[in-house]
C-alpha atoms as a PDB file:
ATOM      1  CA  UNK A   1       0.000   0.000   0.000  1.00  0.00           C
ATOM      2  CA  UNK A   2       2.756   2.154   0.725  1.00  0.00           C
ATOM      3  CA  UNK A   3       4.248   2.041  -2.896  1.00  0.00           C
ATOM      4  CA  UNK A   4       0.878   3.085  -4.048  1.00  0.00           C
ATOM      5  CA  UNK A   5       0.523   5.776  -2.011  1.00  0.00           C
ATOM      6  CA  UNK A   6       3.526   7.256  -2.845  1.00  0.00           C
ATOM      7  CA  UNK A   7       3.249   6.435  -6.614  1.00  0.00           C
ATOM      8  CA  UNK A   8       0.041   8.589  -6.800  1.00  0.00           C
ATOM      9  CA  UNK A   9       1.537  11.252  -4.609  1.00  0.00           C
ATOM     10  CA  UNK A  10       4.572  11.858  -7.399  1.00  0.00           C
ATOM     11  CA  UNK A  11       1.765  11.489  -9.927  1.00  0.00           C
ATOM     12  CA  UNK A  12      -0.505  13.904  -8.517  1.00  0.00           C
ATOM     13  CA  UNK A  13       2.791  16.245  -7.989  1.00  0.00           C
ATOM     14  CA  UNK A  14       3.694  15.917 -11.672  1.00  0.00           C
ATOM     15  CA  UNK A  15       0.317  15.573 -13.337  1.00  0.00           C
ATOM     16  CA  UNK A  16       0.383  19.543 -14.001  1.00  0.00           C
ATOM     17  CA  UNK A  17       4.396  20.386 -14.023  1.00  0.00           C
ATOM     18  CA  UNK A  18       5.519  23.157 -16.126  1.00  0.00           C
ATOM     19  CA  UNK A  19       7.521  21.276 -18.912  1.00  0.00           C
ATOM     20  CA  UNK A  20      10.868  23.998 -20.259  1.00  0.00           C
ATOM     21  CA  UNK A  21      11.182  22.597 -23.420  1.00  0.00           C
ATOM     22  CA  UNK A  22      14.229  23.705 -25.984  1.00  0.00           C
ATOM     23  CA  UNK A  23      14.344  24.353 -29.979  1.00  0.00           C
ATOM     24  CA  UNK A  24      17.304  23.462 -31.282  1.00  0.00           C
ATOM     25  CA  UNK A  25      18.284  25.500 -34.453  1.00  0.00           C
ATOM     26  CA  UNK A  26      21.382  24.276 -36.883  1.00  0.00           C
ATOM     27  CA  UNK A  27      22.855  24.992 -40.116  1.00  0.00           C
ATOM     28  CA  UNK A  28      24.368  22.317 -42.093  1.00  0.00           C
ATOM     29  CA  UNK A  29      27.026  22.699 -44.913  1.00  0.00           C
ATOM     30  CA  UNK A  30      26.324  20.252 -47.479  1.00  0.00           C
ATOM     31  CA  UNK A  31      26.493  19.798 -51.389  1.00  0.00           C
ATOM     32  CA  UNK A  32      24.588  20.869 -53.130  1.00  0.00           C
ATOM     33  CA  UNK A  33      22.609  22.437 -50.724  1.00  0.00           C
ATOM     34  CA  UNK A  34      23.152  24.190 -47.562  1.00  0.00           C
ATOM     35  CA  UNK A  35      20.434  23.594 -45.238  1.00  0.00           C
ATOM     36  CA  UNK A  36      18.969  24.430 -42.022  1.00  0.00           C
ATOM     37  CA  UNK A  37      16.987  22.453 -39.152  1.00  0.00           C
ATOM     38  CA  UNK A  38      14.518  23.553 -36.314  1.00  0.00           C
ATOM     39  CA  UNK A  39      13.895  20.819 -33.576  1.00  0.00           C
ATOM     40  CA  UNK A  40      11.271  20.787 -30.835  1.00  0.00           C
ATOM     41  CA  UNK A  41      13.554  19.304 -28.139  1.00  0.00           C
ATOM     42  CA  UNK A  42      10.977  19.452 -25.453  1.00  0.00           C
ATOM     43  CA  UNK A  43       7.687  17.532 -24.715  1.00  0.00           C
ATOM     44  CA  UNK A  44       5.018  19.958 -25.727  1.00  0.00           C
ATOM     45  CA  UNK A  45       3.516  20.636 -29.029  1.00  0.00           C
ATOM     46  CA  UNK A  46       4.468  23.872 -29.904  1.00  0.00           C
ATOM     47  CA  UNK A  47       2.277  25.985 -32.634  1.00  0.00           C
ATOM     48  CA  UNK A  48       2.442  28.855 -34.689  1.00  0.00           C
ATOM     49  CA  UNK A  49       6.585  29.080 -34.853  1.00  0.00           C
ATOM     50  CA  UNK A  50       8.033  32.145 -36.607  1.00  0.00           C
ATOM     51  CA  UNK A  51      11.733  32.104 -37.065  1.00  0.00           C
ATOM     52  CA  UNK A  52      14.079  34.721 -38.016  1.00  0.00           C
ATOM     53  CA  UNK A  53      17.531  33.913 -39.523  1.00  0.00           C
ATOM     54  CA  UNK A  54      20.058  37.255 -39.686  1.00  0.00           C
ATOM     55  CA  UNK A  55      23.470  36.505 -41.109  1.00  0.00           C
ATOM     56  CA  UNK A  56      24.376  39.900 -41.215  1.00  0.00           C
ATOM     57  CA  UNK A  57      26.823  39.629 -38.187  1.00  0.00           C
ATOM     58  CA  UNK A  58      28.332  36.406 -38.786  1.00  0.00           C
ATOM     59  CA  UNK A  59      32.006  36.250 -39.003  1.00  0.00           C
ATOM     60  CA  UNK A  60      32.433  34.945 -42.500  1.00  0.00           C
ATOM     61  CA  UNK A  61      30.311  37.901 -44.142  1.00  0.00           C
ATOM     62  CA  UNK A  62      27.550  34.935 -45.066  1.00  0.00           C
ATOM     63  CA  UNK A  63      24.962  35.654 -47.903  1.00  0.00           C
ATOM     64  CA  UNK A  64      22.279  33.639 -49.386  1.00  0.00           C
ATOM     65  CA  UNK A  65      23.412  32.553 -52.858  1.00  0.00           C
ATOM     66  CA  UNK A  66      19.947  31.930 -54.774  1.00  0.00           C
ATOM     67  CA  UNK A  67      20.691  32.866 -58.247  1.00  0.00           C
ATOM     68  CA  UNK A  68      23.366  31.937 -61.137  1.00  0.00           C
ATOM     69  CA  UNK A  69      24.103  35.991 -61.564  1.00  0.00           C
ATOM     70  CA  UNK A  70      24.500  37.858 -58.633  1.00  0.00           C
ATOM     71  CA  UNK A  71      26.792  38.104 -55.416  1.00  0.00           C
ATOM     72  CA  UNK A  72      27.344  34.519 -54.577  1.00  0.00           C
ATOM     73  CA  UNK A  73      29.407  32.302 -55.944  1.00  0.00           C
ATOM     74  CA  UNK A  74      29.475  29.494 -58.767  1.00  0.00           C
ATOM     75  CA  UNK A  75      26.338  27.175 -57.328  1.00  0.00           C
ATOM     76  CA  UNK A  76      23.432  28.653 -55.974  1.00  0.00           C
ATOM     77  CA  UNK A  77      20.315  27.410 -54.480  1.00  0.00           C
ATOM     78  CA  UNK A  78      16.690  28.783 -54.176  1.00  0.00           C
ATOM     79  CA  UNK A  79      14.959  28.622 -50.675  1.00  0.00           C
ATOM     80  CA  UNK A  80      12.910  25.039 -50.599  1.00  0.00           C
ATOM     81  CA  UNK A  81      11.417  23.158 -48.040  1.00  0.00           C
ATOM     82  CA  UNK A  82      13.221  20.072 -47.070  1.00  0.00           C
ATOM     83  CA  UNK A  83      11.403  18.408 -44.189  1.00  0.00           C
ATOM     84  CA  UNK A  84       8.127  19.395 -42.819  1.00  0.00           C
ATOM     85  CA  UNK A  85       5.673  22.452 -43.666  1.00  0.00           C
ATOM     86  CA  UNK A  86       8.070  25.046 -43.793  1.00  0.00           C
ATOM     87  CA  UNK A  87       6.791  28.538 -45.110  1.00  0.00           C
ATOM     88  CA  UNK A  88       8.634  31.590 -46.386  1.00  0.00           C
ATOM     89  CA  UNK A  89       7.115  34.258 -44.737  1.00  0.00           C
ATOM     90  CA  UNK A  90      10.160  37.269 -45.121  1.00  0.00           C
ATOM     91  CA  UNK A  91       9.110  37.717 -48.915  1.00  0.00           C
ATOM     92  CA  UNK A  92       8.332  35.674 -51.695  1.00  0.00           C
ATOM     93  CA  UNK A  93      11.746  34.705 -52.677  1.00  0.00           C
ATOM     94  CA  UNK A  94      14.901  34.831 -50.837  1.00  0.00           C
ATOM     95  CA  UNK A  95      16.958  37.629 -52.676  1.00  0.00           C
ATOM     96  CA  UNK A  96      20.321  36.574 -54.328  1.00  0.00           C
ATOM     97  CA  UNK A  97      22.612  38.543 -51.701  1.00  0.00           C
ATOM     98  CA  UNK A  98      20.415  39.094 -48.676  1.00  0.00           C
ATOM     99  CA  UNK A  99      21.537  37.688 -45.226  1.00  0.00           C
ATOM    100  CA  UNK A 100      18.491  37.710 -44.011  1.00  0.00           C
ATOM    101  CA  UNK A 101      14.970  35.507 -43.576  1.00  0.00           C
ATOM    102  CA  UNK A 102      11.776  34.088 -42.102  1.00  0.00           C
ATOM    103  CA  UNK A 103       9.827  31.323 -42.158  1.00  0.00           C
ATOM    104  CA  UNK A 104       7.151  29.558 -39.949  1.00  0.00           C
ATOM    105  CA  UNK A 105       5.986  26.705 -38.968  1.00  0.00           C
ATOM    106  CA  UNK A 106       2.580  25.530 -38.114  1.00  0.00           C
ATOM    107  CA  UNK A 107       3.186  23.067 -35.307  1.00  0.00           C
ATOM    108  CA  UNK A 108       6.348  21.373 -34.103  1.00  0.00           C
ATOM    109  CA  UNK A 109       5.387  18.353 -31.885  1.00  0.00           C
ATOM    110  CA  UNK A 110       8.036  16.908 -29.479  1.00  0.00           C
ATOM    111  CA  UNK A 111      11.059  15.333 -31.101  1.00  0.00           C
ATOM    112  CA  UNK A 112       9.550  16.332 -34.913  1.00  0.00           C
ATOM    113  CA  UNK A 113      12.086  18.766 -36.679  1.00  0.00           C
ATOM    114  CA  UNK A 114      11.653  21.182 -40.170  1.00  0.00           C
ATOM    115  CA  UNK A 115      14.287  22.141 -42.504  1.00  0.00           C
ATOM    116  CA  UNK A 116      14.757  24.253 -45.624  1.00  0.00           C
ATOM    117  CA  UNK A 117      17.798  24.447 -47.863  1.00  0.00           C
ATOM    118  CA  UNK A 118      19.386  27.077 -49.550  1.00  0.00           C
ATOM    119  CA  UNK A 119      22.689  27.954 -50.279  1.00  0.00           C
ATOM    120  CA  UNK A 120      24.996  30.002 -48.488  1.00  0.00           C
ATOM    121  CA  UNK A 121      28.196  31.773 -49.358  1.00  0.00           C
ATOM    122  CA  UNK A 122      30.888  34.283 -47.207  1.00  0.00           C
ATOM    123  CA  UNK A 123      32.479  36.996 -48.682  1.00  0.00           C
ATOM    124  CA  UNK A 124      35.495  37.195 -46.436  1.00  0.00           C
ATOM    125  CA  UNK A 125      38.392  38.075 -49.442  1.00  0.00           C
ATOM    126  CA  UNK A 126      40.353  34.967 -47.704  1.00  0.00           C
ATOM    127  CA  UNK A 127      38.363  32.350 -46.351  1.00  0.00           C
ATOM    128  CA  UNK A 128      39.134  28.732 -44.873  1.00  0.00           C
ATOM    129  CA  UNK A 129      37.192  26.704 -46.949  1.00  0.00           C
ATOM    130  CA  UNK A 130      36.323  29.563 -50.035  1.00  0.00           C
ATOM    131  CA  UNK A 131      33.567  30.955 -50.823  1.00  0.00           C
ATOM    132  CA  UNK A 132      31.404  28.303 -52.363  1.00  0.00           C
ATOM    133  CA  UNK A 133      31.166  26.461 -48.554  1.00  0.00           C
ATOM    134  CA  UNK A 134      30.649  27.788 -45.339  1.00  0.00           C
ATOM    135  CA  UNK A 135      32.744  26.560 -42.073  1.00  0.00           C
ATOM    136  CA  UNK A 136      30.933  26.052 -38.590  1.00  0.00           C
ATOM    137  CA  UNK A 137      32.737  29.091 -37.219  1.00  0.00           C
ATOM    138  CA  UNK A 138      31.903  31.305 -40.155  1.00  0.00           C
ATOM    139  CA  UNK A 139      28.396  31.278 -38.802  1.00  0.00           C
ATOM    140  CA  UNK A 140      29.333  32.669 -35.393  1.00  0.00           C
ATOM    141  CA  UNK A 141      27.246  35.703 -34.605  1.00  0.00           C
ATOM    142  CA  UNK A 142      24.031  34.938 -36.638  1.00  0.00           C
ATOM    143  CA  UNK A 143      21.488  35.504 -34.833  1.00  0.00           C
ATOM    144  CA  UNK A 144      17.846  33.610 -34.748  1.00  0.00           C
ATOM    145  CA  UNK A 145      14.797  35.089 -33.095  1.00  0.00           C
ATOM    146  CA  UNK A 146      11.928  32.751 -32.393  1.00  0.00           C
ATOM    147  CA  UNK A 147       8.361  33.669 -31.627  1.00  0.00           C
ATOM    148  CA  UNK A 148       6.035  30.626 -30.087  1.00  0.00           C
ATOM    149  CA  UNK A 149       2.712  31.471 -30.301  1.00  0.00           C
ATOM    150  CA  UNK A 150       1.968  35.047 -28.470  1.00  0.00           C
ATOM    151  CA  UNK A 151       5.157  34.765 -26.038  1.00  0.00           C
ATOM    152  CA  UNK A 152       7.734  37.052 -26.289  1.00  0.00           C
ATOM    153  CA  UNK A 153      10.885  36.468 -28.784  1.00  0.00           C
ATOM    154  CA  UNK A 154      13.948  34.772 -27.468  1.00  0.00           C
ATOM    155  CA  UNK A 155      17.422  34.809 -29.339  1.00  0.00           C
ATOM    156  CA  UNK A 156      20.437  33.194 -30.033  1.00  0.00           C
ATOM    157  CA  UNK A 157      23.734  33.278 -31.813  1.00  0.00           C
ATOM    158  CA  UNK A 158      25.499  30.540 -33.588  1.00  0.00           C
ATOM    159  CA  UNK A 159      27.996  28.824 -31.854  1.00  0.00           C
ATOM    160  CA  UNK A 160      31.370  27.766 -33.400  1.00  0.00           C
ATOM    161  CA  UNK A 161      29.617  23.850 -33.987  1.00  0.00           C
ATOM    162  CA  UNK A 162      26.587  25.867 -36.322  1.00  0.00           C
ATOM    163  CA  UNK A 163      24.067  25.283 -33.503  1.00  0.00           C
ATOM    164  CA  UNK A 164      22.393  27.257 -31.267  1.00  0.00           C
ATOM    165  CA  UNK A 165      19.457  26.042 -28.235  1.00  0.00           C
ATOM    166  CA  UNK A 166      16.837  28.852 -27.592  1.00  0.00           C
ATOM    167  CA  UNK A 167      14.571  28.175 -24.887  1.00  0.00           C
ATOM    168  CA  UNK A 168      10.275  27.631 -25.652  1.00  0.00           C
ATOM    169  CA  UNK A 169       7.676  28.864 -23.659  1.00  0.00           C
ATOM    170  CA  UNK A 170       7.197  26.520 -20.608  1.00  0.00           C
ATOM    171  CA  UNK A 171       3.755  24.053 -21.008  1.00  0.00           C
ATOM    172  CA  UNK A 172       2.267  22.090 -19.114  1.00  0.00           C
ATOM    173  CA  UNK A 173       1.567  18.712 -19.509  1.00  0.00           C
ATOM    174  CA  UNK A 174      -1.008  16.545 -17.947  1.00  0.00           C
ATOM    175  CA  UNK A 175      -1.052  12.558 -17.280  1.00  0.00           C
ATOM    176  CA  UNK A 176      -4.480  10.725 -16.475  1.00  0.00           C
ATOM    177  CA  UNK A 177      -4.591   9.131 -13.328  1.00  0.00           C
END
């Protein structure tokens, strides 16, 4: 009996927990498209996801490379959907040159990730891998801003691995007893 007891005392204790649940954001260098990932890491569904992507600080100079004339270099890529309902929402194409975008997402449930491709380029004169491919630590200071439903934005910067964690709104989840 005591088991019991104390099984439905942690349950009752848990049953209505605030859940912190993470989004993990990455970029991934790859031929012939670049791409990039958002992950629900948590344990909530999360819904209407808007996410902001601003190269403009990064340390390689990074661009989006979209079209055959223009500032990038040699291949380019459009902005497509790779995984999941991704949706442009920063304009209807992705400008050959910008270092900027946004997309959303409908709903994320727990463990389920998006990703869109497109290709990025630096501009540094002298670069470690050139300008056609982008290095982990040529991302380092691009920023994401992420918007969960009507909660405030949170942001992050790339690390030197392409990767960055941003915190979601907490949830709550219930169990049945």
């Amino acid at each position: 009996m005591k088991r019991r007891t104390t099984f439905l005392a942690t349950t009752l204790l848990c049953a209505f927990q605030p859940i912190s649940a993470n989004m993990d954001i990455a970029f991934v260098e790859s031929a012939p498209k670049d791409w990039f990932s958002l992950t629900n890491a948590g344990e909530c569904v999360l819904e209407k996801i808007s996410m902001t992507v601003d190269l403009s600080s990064t340390a390689g100079k990074l661009i989006f490379d979209t079209t055959s004339a223009g500032e990038g270099v040699e291949v380019f890529q459009p902005f497509e959907t790779r995984e999941g309902n991704v949706q442009l929402t920063s304009a209807k194409t992705v400008l050959d040159g910008e270092n900027r975008l946004a997309v959303f997402v409908d709903a994320l449930a727990p463990g389920q990730s998006v990703s869109f491709t497109i290709d990025v380029d630096d501009t540094l004169p002298k670069s470690e891998l050139g300008n056609i491919r982008v290095s982990d630590s040529e991302m380092v200071g691009g920023v994401v801003s992420l918007t969960v439903g009507d909660q405030p934005d949170v942001t992050g910067a790339f690390n030197s691995q392409a990767l960055i964690t941003l915190p979601s709104p907490d949830c709550t989840i219930s169990s049945d007893i």
